[in-house]
N, C-alpha and C. Protein backbone atom coordinates (compact mmCIF):
# COMPACT_ATOMS: atom_id res chain seq x y z
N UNK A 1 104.98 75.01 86.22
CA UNK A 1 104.09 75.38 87.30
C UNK A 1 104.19 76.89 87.53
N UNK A 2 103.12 77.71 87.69
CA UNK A 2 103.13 78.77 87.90
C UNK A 2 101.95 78.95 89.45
N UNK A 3 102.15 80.31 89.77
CA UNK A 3 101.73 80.49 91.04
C UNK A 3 101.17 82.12 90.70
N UNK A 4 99.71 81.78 90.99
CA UNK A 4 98.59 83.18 90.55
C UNK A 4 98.06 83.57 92.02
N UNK A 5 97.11 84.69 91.96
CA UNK A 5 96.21 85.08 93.03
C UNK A 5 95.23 84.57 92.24
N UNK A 6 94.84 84.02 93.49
CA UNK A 6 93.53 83.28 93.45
C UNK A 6 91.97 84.05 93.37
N UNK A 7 91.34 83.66 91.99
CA UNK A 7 90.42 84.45 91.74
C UNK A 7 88.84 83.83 91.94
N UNK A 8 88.02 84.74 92.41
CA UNK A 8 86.46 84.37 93.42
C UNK A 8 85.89 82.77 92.30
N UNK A 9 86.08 83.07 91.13
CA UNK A 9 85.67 82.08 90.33
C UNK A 9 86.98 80.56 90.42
N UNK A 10 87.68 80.85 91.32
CA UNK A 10 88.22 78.99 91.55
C UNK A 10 87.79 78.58 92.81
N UNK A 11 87.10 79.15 93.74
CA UNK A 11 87.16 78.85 94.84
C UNK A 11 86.52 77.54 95.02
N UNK A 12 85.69 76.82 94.45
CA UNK A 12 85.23 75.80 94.36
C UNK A 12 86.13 74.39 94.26
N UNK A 13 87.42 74.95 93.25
CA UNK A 13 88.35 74.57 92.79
C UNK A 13 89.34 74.47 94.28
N UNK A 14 89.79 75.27 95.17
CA UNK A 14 90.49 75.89 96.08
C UNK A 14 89.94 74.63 97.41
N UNK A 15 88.55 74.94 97.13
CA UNK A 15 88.14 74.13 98.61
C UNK A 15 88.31 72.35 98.66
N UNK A 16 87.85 72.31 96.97
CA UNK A 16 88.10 70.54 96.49
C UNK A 16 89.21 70.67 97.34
N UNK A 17 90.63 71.28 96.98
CA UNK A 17 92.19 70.63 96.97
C UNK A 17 92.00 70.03 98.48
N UNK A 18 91.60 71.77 99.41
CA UNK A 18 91.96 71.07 100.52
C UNK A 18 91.12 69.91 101.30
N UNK A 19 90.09 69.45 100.85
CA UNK A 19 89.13 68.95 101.09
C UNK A 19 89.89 67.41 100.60
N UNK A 20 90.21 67.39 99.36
CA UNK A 20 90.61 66.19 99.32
C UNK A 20 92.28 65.59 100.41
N UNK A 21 92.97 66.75 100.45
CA UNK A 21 94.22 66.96 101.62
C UNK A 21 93.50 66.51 102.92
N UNK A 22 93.24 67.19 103.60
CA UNK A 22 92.02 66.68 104.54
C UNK A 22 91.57 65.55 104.77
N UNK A 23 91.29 64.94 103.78
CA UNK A 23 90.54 63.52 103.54
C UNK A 23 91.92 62.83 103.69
N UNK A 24 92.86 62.90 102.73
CA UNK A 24 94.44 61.75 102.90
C UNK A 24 94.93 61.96 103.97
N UNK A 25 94.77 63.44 105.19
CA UNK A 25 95.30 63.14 106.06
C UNK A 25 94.45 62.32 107.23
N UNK A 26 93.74 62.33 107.24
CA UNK A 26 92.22 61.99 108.15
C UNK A 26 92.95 60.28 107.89
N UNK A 27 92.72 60.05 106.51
CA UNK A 27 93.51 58.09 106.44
C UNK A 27 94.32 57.61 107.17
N UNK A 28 95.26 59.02 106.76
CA UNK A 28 96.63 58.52 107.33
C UNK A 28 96.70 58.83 108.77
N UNK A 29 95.86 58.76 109.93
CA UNK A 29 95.68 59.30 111.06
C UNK A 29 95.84 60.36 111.58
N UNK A 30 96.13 61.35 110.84
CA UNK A 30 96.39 63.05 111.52
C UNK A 30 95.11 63.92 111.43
N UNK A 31 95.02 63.94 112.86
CA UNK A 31 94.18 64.82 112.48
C UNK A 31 93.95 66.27 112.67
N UNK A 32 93.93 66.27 111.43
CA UNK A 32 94.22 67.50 110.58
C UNK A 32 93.10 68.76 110.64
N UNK A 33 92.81 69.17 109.57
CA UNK A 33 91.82 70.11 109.00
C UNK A 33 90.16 69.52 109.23
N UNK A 34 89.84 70.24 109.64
CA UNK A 34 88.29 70.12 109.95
C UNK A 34 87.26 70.92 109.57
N UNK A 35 86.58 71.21 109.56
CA UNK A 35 85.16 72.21 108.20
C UNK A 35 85.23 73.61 108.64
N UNK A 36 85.82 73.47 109.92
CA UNK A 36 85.97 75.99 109.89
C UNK A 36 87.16 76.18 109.29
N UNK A 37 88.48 74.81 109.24
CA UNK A 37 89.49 75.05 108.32
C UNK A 37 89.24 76.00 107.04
N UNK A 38 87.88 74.96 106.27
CA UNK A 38 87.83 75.27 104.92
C UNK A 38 86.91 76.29 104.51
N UNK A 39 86.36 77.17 105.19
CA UNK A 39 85.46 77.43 105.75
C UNK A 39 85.18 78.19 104.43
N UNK A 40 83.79 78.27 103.61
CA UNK A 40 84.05 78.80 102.64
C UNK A 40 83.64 80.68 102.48
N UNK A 41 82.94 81.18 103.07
CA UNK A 41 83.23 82.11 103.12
C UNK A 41 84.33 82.67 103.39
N UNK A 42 85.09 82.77 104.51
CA UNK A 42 86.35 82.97 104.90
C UNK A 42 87.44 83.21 103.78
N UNK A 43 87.54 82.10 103.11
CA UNK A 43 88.21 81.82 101.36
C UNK A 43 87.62 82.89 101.56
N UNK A 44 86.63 82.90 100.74
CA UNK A 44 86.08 83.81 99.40
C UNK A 44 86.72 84.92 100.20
N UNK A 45 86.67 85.83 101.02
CA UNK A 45 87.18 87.05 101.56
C UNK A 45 88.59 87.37 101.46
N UNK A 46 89.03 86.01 101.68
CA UNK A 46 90.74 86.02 101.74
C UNK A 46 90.96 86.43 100.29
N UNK A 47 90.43 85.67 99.36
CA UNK A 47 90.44 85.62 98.02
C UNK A 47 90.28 87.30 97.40
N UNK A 48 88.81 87.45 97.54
CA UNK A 48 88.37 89.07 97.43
C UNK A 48 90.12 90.22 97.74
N UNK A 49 90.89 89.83 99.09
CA UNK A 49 91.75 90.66 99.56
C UNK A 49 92.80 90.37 98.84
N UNK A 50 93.18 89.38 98.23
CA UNK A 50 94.06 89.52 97.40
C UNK A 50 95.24 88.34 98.08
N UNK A 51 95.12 87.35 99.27
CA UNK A 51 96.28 86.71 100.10
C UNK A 51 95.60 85.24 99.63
N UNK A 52 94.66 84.81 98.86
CA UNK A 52 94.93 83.13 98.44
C UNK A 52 95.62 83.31 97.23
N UNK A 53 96.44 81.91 97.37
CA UNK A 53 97.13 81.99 96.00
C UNK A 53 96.97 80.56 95.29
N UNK A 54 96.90 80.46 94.37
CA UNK A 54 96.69 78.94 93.25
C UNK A 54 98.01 78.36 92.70
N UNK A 55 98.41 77.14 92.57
CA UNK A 55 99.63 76.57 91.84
C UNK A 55 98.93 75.91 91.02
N UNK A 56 99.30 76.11 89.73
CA UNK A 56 98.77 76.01 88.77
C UNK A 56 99.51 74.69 87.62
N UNK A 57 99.00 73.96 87.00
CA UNK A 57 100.58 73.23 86.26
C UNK A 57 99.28 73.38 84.87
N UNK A 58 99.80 72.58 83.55
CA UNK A 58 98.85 72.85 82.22
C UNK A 58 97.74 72.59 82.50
N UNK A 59 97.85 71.61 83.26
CA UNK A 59 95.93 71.36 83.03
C UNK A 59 94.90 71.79 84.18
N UNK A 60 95.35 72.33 84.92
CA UNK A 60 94.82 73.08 86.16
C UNK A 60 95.27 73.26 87.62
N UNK A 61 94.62 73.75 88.99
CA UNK A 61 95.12 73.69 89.76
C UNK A 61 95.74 72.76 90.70
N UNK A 62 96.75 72.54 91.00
CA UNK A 62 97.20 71.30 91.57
C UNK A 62 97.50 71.83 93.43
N UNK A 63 97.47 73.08 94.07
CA UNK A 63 97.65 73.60 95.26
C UNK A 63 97.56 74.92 95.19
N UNK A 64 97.19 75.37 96.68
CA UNK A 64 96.89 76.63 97.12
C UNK A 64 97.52 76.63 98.83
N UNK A 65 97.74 77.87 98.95
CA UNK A 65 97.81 78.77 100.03
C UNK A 65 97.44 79.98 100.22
N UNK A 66 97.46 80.26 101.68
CA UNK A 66 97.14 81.34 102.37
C UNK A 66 97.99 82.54 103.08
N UNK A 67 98.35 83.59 102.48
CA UNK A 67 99.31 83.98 103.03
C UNK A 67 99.14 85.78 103.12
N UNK A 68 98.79 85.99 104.63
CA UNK A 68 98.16 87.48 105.10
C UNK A 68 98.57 87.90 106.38
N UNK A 69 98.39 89.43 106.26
CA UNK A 69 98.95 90.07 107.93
C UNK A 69 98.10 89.02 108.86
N UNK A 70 98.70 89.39 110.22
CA UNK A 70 98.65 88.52 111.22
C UNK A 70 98.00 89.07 112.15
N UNK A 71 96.56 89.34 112.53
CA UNK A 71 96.01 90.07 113.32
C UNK A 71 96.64 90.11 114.44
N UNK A 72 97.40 89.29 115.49
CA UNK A 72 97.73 89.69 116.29
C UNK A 72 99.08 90.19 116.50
N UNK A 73 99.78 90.47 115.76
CA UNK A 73 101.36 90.62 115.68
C UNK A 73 101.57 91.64 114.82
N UNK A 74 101.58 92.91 114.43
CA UNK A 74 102.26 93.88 113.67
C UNK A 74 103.27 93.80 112.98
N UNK A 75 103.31 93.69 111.54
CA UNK A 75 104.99 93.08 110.76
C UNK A 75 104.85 91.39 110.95
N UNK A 76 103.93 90.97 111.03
CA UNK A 76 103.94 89.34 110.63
C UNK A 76 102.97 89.05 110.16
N UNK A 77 102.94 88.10 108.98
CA UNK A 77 102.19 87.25 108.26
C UNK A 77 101.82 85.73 108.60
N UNK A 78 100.73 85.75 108.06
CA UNK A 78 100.18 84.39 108.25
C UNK A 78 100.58 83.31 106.84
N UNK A 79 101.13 82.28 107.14
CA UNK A 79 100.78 81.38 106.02
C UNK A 79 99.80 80.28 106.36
N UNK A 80 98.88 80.13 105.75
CA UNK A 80 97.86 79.52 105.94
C UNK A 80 97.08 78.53 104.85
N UNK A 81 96.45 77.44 105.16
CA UNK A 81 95.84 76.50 104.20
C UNK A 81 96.71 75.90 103.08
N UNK A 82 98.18 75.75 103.61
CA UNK A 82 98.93 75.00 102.39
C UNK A 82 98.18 73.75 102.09
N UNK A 83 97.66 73.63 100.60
CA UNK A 83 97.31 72.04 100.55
C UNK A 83 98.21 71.91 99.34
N UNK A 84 98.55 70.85 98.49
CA UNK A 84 98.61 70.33 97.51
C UNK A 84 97.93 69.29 96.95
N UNK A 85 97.27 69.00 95.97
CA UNK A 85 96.81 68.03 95.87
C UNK A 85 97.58 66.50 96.04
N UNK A 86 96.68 65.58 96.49
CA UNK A 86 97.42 64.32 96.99
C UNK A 86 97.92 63.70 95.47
N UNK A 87 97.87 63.99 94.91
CA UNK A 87 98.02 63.30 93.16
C UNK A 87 99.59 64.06 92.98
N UNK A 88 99.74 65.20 93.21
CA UNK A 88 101.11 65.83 93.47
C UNK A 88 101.93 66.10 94.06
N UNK A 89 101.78 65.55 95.38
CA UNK A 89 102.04 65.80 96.19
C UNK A 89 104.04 64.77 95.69
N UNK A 90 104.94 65.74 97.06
CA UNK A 90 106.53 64.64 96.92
C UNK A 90 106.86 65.43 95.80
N UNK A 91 106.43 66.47 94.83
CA UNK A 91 107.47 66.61 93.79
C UNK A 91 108.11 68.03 94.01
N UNK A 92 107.87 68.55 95.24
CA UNK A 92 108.64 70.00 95.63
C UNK A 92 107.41 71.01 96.18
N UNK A 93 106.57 70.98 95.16
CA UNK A 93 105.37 72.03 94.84
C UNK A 93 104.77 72.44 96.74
N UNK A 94 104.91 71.95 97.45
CA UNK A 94 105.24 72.49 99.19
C UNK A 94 106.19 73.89 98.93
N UNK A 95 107.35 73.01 99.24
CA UNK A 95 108.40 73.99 99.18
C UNK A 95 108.40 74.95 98.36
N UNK A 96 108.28 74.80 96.80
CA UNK A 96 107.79 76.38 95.56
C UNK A 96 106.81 77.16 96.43
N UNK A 97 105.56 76.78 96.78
CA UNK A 97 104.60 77.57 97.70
C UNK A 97 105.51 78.34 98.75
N UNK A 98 106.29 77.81 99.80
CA UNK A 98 106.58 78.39 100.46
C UNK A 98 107.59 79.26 100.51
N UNK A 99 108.48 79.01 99.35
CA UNK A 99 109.53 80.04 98.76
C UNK A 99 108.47 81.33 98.40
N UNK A 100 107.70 80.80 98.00
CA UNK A 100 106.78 82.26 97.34
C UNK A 100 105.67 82.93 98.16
N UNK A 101 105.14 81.80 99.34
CA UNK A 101 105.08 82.94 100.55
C UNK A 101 105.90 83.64 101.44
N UNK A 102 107.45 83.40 101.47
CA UNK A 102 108.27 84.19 102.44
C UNK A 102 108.62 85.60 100.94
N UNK A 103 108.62 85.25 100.04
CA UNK A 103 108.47 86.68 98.98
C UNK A 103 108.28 86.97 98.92
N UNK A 104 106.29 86.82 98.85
CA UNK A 104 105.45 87.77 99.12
C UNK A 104 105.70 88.29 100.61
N UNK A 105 105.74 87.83 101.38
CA UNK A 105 105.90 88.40 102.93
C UNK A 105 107.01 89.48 102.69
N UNK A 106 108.20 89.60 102.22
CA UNK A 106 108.87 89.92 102.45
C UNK A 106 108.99 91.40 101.34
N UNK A 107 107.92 91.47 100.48
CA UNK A 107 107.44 92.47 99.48
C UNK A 107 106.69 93.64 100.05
N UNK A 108 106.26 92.82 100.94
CA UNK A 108 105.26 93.39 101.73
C UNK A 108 105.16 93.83 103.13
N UNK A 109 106.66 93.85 103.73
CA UNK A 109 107.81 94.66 104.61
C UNK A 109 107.60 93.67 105.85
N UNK A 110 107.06 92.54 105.44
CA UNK A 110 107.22 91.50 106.76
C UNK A 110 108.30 91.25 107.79
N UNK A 111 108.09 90.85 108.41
CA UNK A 111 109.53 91.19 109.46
C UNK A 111 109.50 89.22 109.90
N UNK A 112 108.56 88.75 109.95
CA UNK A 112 108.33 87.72 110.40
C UNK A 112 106.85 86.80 109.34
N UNK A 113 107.52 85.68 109.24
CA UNK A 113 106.43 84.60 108.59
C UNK A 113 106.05 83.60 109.34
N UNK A 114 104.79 83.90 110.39
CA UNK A 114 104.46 82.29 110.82
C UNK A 114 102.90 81.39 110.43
N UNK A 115 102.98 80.13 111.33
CA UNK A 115 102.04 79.84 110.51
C UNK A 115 101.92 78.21 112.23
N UNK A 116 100.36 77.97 112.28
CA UNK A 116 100.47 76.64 113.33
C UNK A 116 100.11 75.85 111.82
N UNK A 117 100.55 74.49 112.27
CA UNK A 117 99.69 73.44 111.77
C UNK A 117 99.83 72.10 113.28
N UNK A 118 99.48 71.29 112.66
CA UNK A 118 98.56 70.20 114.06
C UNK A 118 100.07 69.46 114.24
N UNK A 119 99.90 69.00 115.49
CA UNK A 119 101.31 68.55 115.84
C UNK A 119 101.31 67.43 115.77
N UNK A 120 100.80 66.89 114.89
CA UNK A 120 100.84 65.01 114.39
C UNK A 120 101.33 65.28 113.17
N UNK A 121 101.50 66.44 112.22
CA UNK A 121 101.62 66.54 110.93
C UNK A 121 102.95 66.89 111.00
N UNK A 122 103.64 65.69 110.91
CA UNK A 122 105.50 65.66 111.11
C UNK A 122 105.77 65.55 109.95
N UNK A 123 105.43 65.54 108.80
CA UNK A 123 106.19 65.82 107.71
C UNK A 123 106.02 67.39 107.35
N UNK A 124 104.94 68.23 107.45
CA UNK A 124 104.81 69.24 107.49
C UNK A 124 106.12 70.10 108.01
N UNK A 125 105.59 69.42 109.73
CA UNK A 125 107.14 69.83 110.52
C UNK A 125 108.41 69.95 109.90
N UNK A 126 108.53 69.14 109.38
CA UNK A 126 110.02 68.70 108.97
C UNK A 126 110.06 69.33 107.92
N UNK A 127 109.34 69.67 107.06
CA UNK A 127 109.85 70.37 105.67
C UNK A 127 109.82 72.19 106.22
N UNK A 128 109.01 72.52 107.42
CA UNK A 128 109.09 73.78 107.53
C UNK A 128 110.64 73.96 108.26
N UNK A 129 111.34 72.93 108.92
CA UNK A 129 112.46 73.21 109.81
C UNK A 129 112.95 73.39 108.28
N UNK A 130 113.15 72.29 107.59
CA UNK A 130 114.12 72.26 107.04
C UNK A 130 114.04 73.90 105.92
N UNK A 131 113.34 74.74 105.57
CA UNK A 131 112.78 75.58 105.32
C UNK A 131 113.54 76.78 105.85
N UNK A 132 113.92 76.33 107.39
CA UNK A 132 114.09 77.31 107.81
C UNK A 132 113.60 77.96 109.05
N UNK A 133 112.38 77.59 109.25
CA UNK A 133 111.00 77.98 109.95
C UNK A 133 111.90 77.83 111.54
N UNK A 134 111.59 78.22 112.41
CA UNK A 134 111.15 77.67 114.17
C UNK A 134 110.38 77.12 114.69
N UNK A 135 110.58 75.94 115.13
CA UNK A 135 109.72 75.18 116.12
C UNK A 135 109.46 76.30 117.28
N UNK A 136 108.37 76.75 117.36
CA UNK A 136 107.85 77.27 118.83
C UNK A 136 107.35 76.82 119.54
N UNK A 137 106.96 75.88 119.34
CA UNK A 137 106.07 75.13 120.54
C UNK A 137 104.70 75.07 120.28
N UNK A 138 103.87 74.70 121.31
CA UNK A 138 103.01 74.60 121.05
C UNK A 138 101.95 75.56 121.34
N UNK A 139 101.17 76.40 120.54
CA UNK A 139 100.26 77.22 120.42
C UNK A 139 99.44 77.40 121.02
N UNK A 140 98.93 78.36 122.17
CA UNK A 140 97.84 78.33 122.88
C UNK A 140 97.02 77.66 122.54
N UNK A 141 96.02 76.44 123.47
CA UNK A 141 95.24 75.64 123.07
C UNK A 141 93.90 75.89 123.81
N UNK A 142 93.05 76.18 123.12
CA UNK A 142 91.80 76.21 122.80
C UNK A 142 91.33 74.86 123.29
N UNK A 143 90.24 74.89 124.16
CA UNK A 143 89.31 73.36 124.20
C UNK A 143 88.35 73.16 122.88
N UNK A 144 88.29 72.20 122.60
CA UNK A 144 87.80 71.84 121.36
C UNK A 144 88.78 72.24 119.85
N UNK A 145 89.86 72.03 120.39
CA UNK A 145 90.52 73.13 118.96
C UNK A 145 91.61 71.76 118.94
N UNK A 146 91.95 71.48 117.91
CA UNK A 146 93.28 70.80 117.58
C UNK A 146 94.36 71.33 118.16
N UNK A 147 95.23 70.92 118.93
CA UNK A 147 96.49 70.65 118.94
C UNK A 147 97.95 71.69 118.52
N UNK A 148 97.92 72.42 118.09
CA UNK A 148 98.86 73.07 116.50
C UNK A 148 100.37 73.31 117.57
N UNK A 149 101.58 73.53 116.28
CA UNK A 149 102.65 74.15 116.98
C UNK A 149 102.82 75.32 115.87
N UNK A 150 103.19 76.33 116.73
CA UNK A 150 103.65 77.43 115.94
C UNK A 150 104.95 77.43 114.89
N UNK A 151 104.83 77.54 114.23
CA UNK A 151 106.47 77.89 113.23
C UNK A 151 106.21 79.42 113.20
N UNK A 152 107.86 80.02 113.03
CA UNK A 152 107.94 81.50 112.40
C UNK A 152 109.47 81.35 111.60
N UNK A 153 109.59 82.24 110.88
CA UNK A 153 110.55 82.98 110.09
C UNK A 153 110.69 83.83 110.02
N UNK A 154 112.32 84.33 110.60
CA UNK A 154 112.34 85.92 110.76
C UNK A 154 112.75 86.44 109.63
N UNK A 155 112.56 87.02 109.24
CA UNK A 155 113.40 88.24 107.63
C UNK A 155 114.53 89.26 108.32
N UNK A 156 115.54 89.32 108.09
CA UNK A 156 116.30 90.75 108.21
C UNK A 156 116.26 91.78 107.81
């Protein structure tokens, strides 16, 4: 498995993953990611800047993330849009992603790595504690907006 920047010509590729993520979590009752999640312009820009990234195994992409300064915080990054595909999902490829967004963060003079996801998504939770991450609580909430709790990671 290798881990690339994600280039304008996969994005099609990029939106399937999370789209199908999305869909297994929606089954499994969390609700999750919703259509400004995936939003496809947005990608494509992130992409253009150089902060989506692709996990790659021989025969194509199997996950992506998002990982960029943090408009509101100076010295912190965003990790954003972890999906893996549901076909791969359980074999680490989470955790490789996120080893390799606190690297990049940390290349890139980060001081701090955070990131919300929805607060029904307890396995998420649990692999970011175990990670390392902080439970912060729960994230200013927006009406009409999901739910999220903040995680961060500080760097020394």
């Amino acid at each position: 498995m290798e881990i690339f920047k994600a280039k304008e010509s996969q994005l099609l590729e990029i939106l399937y993953i999370i789209r199908e993520c999305a869909q297994q979590l929606k089954d499994k009752g969390v609700k999750c990611w919703h259509n400004t999640h995936a939003d496809y312009e947005q990608i494509r820009k992130d992409i253009e800047q150089g902060f989506v990234f692709i996990l790659m195994n021989n025969k194509g992409p199997v996950g992506t993330m998002t990982v960029k300064p943090d408009p509101e915080a100076v010295g912190s990054w965003l990790l954003d849009r972890l999906a893996i595909f549901p076909h791969f999902q359980g074999r680490g490829l989470a955790k490789l992603l996120i080893d390799f967004a606190e690297e990049q963060s940390r290349k890139n003079g980060c001081k701090l790595l955070r990131g919300t996801i929805p607060v029904d998504d307890q396995l998420l939770c649990k692999l970011l504690e175990e990670k390392g991450f902080v439970n912060k609580g729960i994230a200013h909430h927006v009406p009409n907006e999901l739910i999220k709790i903040v995680f961060e990671k500080s760097f020394s």
